[in-house]
Every structure is written in structure tokens, then in C-alpha cells.
Protein backbone atom coordinates (compact mmCIF):
# COMPACT_ATOMS: atom_id res chain seq x y z
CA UNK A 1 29.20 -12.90 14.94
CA UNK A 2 27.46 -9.54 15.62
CA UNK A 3 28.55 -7.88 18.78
CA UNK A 4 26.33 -5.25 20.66
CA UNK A 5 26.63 -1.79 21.69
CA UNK A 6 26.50 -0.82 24.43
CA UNK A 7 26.01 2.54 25.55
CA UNK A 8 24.86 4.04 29.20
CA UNK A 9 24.67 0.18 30.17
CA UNK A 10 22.02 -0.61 27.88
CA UNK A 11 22.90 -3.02 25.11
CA UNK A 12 21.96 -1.78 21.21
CA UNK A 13 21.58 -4.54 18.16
CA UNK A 14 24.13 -3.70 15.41
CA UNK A 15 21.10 -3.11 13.16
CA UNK A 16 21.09 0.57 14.87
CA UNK A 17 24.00 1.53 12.96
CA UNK A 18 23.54 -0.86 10.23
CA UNK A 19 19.59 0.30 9.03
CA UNK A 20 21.17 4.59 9.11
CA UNK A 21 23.53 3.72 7.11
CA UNK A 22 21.71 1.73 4.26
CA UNK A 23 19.04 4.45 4.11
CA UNK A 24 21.57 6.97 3.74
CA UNK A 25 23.53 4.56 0.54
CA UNK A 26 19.41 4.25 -0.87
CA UNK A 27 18.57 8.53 0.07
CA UNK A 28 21.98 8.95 -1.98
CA UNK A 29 20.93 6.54 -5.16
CA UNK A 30 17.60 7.85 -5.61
CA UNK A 31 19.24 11.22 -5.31
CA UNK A 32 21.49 10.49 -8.07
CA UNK A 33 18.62 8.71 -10.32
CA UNK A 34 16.45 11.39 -10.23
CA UNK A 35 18.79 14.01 -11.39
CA UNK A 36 19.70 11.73 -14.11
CA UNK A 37 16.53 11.12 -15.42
CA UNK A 38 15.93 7.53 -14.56
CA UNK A 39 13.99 8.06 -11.62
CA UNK A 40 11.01 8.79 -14.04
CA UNK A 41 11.70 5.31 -15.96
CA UNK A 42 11.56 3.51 -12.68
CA UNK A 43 7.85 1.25 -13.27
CA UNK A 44 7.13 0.57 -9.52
CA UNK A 45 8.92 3.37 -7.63
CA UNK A 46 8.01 1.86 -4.04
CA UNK A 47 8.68 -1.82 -4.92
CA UNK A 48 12.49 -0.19 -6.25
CA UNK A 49 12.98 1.83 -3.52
CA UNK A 50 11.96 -0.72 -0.70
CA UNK A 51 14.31 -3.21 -2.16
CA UNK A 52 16.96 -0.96 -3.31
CA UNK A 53 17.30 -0.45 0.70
CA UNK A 54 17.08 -3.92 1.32
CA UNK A 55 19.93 -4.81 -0.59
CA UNK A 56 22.19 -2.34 0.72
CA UNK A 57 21.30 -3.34 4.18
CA UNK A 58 22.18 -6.90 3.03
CA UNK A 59 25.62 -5.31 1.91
CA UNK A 60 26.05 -3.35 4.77
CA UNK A 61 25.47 -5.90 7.28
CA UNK A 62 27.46 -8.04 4.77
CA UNK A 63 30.40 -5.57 4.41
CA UNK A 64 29.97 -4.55 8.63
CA UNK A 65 29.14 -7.07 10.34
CA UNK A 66 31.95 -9.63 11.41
């Protein structure tokens, strides 16, 4: 199960780290899409991007978390 964090004696959810992280993995993806090209074929581009970062936080927390 998820442990917390804690730092200064206060005590952080995992989902700190967890939420960074997948935004960086999404940041990175859309990156690479748009240089490719793709981004522009992409019907509903905030739909796509909201879910593309929900599924890597799935993976991440997934991946991470135990």
C-alpha cells in the first residue's frame, strides 16, 4: 500500500511525486507529437491531452506505487 512522505514532520500523499512526474511523461509526448506532425491530426486536443495524463498517472502510480 502507498506509504507517505514525510518531510519537516508533516506527512505528504504519494500523489505529490506521482502527479510531477506524469505531467512531465504527457509535457514530453505532446512535445514529441507536435514536432512530428501529429499534434495537428489530434481531433479534440484537450480531451487527448487530459487523458493522455491520466493514463500515465494510472501507470505511474501503477509502476510506483507498492
Amino acid at each position: 500500500m502507498f506509504q507517505e512522505l514525510a518531510l519537516g514532520g508533516l506527512l505528504f500523499s504519494p500523489l505529490v511525486l506521482f502527479a510531477p512526474l506524469a505531467f512531465i511523461l504527457s509535457w514530453i509526448t505532446r512535445f514529441f507529437l507536435y514536432k512530428s506532425g501529429l499534434y495537428l491530426k489530434i481531433w479534440r486536443v484537450a480531451w487527448f491531452e487530459v487523458g493522455l495524463y491520466v493514463c500515465y498517472l494510472a501507470l505511474v502510480v501503477y509502476l510506483l506505487g507498492s
